[in-house]
C-alpha atoms as a PDB file:
ATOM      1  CA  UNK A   1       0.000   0.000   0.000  1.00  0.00           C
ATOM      2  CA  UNK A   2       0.891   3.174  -0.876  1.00  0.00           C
ATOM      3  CA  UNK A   3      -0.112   5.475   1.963  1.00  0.00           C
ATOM      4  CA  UNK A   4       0.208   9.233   1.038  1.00  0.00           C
ATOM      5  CA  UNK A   5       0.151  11.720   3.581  1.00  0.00           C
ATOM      6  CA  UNK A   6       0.397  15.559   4.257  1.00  0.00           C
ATOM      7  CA  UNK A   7      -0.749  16.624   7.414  1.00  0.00           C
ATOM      8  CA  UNK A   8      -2.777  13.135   8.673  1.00  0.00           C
ATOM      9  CA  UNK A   9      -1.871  13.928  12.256  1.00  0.00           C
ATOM     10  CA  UNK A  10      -5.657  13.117  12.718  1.00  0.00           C
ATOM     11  CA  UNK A  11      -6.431   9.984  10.620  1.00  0.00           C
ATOM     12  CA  UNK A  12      -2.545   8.781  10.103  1.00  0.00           C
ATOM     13  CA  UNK A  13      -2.330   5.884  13.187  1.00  0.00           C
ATOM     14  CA  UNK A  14      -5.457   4.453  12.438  1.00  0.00           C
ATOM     15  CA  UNK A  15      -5.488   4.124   8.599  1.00  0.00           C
ATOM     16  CA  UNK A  16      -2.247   2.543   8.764  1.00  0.00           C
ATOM     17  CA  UNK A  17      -3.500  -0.143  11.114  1.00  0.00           C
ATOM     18  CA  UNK A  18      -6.438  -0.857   9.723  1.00  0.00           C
ATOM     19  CA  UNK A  19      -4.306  -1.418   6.083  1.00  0.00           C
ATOM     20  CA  UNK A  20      -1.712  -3.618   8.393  1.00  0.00           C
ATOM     21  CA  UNK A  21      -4.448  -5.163   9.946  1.00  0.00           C
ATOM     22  CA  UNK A  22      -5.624  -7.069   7.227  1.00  0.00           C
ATOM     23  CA  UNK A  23      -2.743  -8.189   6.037  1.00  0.00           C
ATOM     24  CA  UNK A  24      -1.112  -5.622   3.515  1.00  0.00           C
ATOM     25  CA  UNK A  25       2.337  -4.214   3.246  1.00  0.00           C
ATOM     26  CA  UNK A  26       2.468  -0.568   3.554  1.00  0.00           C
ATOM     27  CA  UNK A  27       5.012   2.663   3.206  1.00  0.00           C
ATOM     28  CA  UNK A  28       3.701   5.874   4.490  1.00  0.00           C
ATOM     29  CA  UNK A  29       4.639   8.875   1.921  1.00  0.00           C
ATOM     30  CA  UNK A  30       5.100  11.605   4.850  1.00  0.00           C
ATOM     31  CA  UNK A  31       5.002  15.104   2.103  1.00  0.00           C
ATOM     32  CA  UNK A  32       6.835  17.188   3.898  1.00  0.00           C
ATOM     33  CA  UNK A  33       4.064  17.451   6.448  1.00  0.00           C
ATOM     34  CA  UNK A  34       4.192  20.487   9.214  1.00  0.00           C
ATOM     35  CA  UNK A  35       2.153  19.223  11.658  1.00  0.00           C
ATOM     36  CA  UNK A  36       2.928  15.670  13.934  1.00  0.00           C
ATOM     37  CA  UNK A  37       2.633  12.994  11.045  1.00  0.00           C
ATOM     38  CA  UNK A  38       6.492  12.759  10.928  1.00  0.00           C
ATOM     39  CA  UNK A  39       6.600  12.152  14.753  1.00  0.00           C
ATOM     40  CA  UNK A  40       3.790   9.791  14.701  1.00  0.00           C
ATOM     41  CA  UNK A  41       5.373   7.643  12.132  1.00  0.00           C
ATOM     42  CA  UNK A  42       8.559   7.609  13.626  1.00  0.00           C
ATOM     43  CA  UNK A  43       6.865   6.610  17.895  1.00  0.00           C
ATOM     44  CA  UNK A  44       4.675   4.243  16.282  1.00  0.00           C
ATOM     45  CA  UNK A  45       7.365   2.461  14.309  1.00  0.00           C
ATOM     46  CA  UNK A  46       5.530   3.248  11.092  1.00  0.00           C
ATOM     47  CA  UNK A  47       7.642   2.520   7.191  1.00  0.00           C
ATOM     48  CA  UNK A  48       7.650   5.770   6.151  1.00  0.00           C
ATOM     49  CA  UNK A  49       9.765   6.988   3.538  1.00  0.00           C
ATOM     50  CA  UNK A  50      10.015  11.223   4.357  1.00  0.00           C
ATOM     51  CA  UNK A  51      10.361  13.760   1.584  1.00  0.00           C
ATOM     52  CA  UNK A  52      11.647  17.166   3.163  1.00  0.00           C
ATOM     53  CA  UNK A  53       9.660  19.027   0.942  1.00  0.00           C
ATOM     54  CA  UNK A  54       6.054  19.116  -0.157  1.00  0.00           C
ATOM     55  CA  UNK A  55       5.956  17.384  -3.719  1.00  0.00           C
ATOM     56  CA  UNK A  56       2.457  17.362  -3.767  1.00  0.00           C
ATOM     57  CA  UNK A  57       0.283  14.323  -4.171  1.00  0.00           C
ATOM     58  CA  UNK A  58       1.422  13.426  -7.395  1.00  0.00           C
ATOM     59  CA  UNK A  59       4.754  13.446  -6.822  1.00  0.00           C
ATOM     60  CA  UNK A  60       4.196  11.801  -3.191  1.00  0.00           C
ATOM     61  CA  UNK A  61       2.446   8.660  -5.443  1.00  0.00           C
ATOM     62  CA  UNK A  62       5.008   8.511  -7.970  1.00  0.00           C
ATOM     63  CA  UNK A  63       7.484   8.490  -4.759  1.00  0.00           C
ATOM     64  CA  UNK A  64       5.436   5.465  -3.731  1.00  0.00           C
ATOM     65  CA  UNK A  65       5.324   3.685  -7.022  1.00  0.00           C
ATOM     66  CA  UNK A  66       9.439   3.947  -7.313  1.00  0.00           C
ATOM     67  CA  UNK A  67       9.501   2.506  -3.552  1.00  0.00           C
ATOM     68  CA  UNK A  68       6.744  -0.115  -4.947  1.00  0.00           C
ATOM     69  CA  UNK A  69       9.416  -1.079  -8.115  1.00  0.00           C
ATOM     70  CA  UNK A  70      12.859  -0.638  -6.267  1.00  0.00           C
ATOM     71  CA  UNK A  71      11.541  -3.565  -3.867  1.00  0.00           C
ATOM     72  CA  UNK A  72      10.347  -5.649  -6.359  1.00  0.00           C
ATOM     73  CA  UNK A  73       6.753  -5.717  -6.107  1.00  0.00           C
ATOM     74  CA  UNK A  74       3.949  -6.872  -8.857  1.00  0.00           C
ATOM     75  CA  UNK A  75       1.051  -4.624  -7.976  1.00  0.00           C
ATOM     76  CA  UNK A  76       0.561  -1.577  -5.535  1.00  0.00           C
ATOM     77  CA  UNK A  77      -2.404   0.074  -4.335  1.00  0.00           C
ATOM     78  CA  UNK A  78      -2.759   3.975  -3.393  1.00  0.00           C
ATOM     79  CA  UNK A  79      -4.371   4.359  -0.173  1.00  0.00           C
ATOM     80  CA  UNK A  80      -4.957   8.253   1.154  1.00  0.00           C
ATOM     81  CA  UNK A  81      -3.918   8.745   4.780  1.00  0.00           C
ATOM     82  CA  UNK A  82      -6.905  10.796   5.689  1.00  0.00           C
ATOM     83  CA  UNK A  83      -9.209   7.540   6.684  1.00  0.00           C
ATOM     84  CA  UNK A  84     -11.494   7.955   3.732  1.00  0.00           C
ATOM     85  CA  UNK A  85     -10.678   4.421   1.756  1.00  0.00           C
ATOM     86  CA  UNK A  86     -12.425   1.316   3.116  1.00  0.00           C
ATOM     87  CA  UNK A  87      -9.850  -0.945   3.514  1.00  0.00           C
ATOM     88  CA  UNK A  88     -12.413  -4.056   3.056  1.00  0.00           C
ATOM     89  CA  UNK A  89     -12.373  -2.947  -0.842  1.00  0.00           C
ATOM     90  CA  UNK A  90      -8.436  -3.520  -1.107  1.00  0.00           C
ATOM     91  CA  UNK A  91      -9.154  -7.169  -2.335  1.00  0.00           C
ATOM     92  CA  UNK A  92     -11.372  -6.292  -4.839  1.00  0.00           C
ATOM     93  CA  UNK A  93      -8.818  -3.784  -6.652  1.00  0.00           C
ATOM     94  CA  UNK A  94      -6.252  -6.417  -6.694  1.00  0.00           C
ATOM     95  CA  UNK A  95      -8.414  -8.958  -8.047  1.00  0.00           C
ATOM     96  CA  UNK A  96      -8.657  -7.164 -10.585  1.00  0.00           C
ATOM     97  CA  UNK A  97      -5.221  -6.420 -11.350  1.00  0.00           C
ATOM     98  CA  UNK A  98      -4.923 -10.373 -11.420  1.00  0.00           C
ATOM     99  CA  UNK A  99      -7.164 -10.837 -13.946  1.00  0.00           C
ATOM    100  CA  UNK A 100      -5.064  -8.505 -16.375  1.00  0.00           C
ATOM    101  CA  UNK A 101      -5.908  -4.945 -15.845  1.00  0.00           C
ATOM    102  CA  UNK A 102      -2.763  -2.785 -15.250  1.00  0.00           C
ATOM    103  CA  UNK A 103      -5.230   0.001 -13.572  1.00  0.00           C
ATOM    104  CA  UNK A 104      -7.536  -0.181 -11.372  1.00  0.00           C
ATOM    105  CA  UNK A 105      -9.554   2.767 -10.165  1.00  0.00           C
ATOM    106  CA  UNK A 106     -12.091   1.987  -7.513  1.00  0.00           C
ATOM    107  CA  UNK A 107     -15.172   4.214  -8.199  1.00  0.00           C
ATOM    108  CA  UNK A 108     -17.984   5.631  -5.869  1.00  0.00           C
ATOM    109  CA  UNK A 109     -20.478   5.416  -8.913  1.00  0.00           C
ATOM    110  CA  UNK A 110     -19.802   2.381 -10.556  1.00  0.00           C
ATOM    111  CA  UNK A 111     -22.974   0.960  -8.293  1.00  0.00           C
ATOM    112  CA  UNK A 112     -25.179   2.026  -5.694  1.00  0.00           C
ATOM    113  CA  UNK A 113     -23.504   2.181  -2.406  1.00  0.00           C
ATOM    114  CA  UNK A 114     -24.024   3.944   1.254  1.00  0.00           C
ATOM    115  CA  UNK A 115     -20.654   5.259   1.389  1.00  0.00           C
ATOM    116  CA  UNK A 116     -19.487   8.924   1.341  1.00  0.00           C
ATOM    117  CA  UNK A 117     -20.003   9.934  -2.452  1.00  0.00           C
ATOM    118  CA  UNK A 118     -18.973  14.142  -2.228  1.00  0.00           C
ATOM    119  CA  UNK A 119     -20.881  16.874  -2.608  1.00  0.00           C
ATOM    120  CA  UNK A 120     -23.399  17.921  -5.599  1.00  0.00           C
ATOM    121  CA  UNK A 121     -21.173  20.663  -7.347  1.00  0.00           C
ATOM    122  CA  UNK A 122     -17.826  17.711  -6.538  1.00  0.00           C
ATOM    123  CA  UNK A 123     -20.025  15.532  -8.637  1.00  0.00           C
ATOM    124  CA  UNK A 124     -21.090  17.777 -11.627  1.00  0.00           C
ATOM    125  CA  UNK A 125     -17.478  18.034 -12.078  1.00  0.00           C
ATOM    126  CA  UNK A 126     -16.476  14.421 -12.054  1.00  0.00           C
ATOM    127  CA  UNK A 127     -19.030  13.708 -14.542  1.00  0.00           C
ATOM    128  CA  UNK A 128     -17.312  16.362 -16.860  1.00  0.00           C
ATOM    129  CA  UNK A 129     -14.294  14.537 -16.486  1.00  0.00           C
ATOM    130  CA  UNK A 130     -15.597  11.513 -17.055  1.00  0.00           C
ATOM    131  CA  UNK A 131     -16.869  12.866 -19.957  1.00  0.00           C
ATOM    132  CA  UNK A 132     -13.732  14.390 -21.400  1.00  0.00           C
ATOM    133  CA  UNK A 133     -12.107  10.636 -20.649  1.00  0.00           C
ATOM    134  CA  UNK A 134     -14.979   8.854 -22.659  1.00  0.00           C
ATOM    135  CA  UNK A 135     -14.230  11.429 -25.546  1.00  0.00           C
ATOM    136  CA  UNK A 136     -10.627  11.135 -26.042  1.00  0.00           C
ATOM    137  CA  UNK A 137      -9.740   7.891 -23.985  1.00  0.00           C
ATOM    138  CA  UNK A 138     -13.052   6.161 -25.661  1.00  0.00           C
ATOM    139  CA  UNK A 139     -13.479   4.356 -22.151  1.00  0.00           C
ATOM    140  CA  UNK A 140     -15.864   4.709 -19.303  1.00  0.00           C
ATOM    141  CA  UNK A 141     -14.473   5.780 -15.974  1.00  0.00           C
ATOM    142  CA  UNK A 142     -17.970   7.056 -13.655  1.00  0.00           C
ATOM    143  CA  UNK A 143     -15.269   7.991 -10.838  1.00  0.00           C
ATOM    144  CA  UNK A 144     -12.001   9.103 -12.511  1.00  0.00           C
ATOM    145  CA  UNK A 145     -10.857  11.674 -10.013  1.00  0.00           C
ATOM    146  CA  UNK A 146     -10.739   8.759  -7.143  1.00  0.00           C
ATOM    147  CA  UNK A 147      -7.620   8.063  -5.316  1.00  0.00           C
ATOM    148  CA  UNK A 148      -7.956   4.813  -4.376  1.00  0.00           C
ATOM    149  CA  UNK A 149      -6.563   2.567  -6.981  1.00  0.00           C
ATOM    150  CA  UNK A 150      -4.208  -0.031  -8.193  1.00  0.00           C
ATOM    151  CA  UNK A 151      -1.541  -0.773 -10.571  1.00  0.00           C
ATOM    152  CA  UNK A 152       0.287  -3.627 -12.021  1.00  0.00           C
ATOM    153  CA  UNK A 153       4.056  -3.503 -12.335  1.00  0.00           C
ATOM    154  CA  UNK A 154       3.617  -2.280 -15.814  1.00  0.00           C
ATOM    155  CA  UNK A 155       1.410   0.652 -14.622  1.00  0.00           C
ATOM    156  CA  UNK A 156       4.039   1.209 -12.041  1.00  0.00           C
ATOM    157  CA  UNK A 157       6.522   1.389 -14.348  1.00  0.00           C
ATOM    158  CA  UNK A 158       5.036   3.595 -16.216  1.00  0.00           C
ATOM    159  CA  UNK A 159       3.614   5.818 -12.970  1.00  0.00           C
ATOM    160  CA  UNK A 160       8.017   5.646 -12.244  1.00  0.00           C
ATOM    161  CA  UNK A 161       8.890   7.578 -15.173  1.00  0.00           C
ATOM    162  CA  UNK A 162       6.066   9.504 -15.943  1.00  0.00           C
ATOM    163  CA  UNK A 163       3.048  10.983 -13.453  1.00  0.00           C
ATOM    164  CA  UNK A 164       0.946  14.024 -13.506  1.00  0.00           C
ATOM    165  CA  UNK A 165       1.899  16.314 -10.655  1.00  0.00           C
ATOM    166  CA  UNK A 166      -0.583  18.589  -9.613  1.00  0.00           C
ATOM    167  CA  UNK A 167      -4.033  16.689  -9.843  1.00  0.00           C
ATOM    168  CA  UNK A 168      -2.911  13.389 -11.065  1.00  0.00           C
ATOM    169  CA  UNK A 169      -5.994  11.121 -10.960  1.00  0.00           C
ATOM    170  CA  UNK A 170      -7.660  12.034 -14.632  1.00  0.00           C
ATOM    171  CA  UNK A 171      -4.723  12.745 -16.681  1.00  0.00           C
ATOM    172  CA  UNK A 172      -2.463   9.281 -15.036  1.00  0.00           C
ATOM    173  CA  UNK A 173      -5.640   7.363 -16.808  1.00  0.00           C
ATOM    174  CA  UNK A 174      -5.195   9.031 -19.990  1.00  0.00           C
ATOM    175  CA  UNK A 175      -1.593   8.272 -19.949  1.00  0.00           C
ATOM    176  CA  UNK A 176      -2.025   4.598 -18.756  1.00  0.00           C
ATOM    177  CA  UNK A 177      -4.668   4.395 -21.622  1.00  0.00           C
ATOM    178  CA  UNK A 178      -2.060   6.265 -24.274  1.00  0.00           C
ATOM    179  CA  UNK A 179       0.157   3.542 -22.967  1.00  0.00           C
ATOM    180  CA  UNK A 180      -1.930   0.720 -23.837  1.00  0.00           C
ATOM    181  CA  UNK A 181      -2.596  -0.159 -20.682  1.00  0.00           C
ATOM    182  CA  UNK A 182      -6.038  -2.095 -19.739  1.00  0.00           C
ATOM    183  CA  UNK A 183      -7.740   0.308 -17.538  1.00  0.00           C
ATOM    184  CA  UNK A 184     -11.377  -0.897 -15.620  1.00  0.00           C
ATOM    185  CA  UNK A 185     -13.068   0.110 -12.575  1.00  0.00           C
ATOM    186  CA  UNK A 186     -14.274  -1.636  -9.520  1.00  0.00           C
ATOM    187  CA  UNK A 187     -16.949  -0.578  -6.971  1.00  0.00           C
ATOM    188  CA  UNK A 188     -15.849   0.717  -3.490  1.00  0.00           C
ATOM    189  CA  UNK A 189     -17.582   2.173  -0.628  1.00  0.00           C
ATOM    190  CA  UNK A 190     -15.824   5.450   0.722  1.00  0.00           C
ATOM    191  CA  UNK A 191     -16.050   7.453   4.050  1.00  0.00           C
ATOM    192  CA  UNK A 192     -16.042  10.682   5.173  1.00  0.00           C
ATOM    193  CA  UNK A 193     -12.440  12.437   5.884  1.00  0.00           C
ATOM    194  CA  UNK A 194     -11.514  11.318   8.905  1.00  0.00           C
ATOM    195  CA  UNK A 195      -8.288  14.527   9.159  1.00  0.00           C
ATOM    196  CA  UNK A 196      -6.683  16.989   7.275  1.00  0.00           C
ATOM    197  CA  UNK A 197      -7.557  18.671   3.749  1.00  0.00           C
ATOM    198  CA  UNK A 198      -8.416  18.157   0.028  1.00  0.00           C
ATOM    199  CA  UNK A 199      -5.634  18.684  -2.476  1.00  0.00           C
ATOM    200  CA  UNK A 200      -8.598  20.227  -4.102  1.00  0.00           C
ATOM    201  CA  UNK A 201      -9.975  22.898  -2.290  1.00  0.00           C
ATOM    202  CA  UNK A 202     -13.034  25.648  -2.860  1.00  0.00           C
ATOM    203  CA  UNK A 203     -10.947  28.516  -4.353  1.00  0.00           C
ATOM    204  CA  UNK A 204      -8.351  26.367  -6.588  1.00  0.00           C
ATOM    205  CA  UNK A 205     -11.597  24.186  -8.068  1.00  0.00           C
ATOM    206  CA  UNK A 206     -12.157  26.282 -10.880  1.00  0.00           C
ATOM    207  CA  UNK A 207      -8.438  25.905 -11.683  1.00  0.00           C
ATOM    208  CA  UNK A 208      -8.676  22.298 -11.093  1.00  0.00           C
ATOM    209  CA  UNK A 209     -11.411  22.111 -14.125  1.00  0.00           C
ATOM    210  CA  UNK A 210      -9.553  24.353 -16.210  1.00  0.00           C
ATOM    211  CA  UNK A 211      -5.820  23.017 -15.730  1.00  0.00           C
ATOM    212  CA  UNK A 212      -7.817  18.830 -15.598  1.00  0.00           C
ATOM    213  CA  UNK A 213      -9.655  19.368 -18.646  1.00  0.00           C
ATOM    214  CA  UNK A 214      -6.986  21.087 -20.847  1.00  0.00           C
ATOM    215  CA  UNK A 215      -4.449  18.323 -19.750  1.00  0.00           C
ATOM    216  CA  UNK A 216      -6.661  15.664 -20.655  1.00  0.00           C
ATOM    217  CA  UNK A 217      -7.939  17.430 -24.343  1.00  0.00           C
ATOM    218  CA  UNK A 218      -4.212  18.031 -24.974  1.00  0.00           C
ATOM    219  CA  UNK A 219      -3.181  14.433 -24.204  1.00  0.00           C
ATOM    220  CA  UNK A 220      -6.026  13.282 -26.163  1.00  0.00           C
ATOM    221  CA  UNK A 221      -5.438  15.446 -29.483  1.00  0.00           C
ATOM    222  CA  UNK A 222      -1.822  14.289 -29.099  1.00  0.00           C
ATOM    223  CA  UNK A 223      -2.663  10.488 -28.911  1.00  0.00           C
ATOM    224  CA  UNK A 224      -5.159  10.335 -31.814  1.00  0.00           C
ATOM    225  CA  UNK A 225      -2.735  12.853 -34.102  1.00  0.00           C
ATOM    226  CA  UNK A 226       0.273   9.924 -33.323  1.00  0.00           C
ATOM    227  CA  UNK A 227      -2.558   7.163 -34.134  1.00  0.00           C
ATOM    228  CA  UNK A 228      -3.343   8.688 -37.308  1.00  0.00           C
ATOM    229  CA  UNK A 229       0.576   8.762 -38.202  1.00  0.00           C
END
């Protein structure tokens, strides 16, 4: 598991041992946190691999995914630190990874469930994406801006060399899907934020649509001009 955090003081501890608990590996991505994630890590005994500077989420994954492939492992699975993944859907990613698909992206929409699904204007926007994905990736992803997913080592490869940096959700399943890589979704149950913040908060949404949907148009003009060559 690859356990992301900035500023999980809250919600750290307890995701961690409910991931350990049933029977996953884990590294904690500590992003150059400010408050006491570092020190809970470090009196709990917790694998945490520290970056002394704030990357960002997508930089704090791809950190993950090179720990995933410099130990050798065949599938990893993104976890958030702020206790909103149900860790009793892990299985179900990585089932799917076994039966060939090199991402995994567990969705909140994919079926009716009584989890945590966001708010009504957080939704609106995620069905845009998903839009813009179904028009330039020609596949259907109901929940593409979800952070709980998994990848095969050929994803992680990938993910090593190449990952969106600011919001990479969306535009890492255009580039798995530019890549040739199978992409499918599972259904997961989510909860509410248990600590800390959104990488995508009220006053940088806007930019979040704007900077999301341009990355994801470019990519997609891009792939289908190199198709047509």
């Amino acid at each position: 598991m690859i356990i992301p955090a900035f500023n999980e003081e809250d919600s750290l501890l307890a995701t961690v041992q409910a991931v350990y608990g049933a029977g996953f590996d884990y590294v904690v991505v500590n992003d150059g946190s400010t408050d006491e994630t570092l020190t809970i890590c470090k009196k709990n005994n917790l694998n945490v691999l520290n970056l002394i500077e704030n990357l960002g989420i997508g930089g704090a994954v791809q950190a993950g995914h090179k720990y995933a492939l410099y130990h050798d492992y065949d599938a990893d699975v993104q976890f958030d630190g702020d206790g909103q993944h149900d860790e009793r859907c892990i299985e179900s990613l990585i089932n799917g990874i076994a039966e060939g698909a090199d991402l995994v992206v567990g969705s909140r929409f994919l079926s009716s469930t009584k989890g945590f699904r966001s708010t009504y204007l957080r939704r609106v926007g995620i069905r845009w994406l998903s839009l813009l994905i179904r028009v330039f990736g020609r596949t259907n992803i109901s929940d593409p801006t979800s952070g709980f997913r998994a990848c095969s080592r050929r994803a992680i490869e990938l993910f090593c060399s190449d990952y969106p940096i600011d919001y990479p959700e969306p535009e890492s399943i255009i580039e798995a899907l530019r890549s040739s890589l199978r992409v499918q979704e599972v259904s997961v149950t989510m909860k509410e934020r248990q600590g800390g913040q959104s990488s995508i908060r009220i006053f940088s949404s806007i930019y979040y649509m704007i900077k999301v949907s341009l990355a994801i148009a470019i990519s997609g003009f891009t792939w289908k001009r190199s198709r047509k060559e």
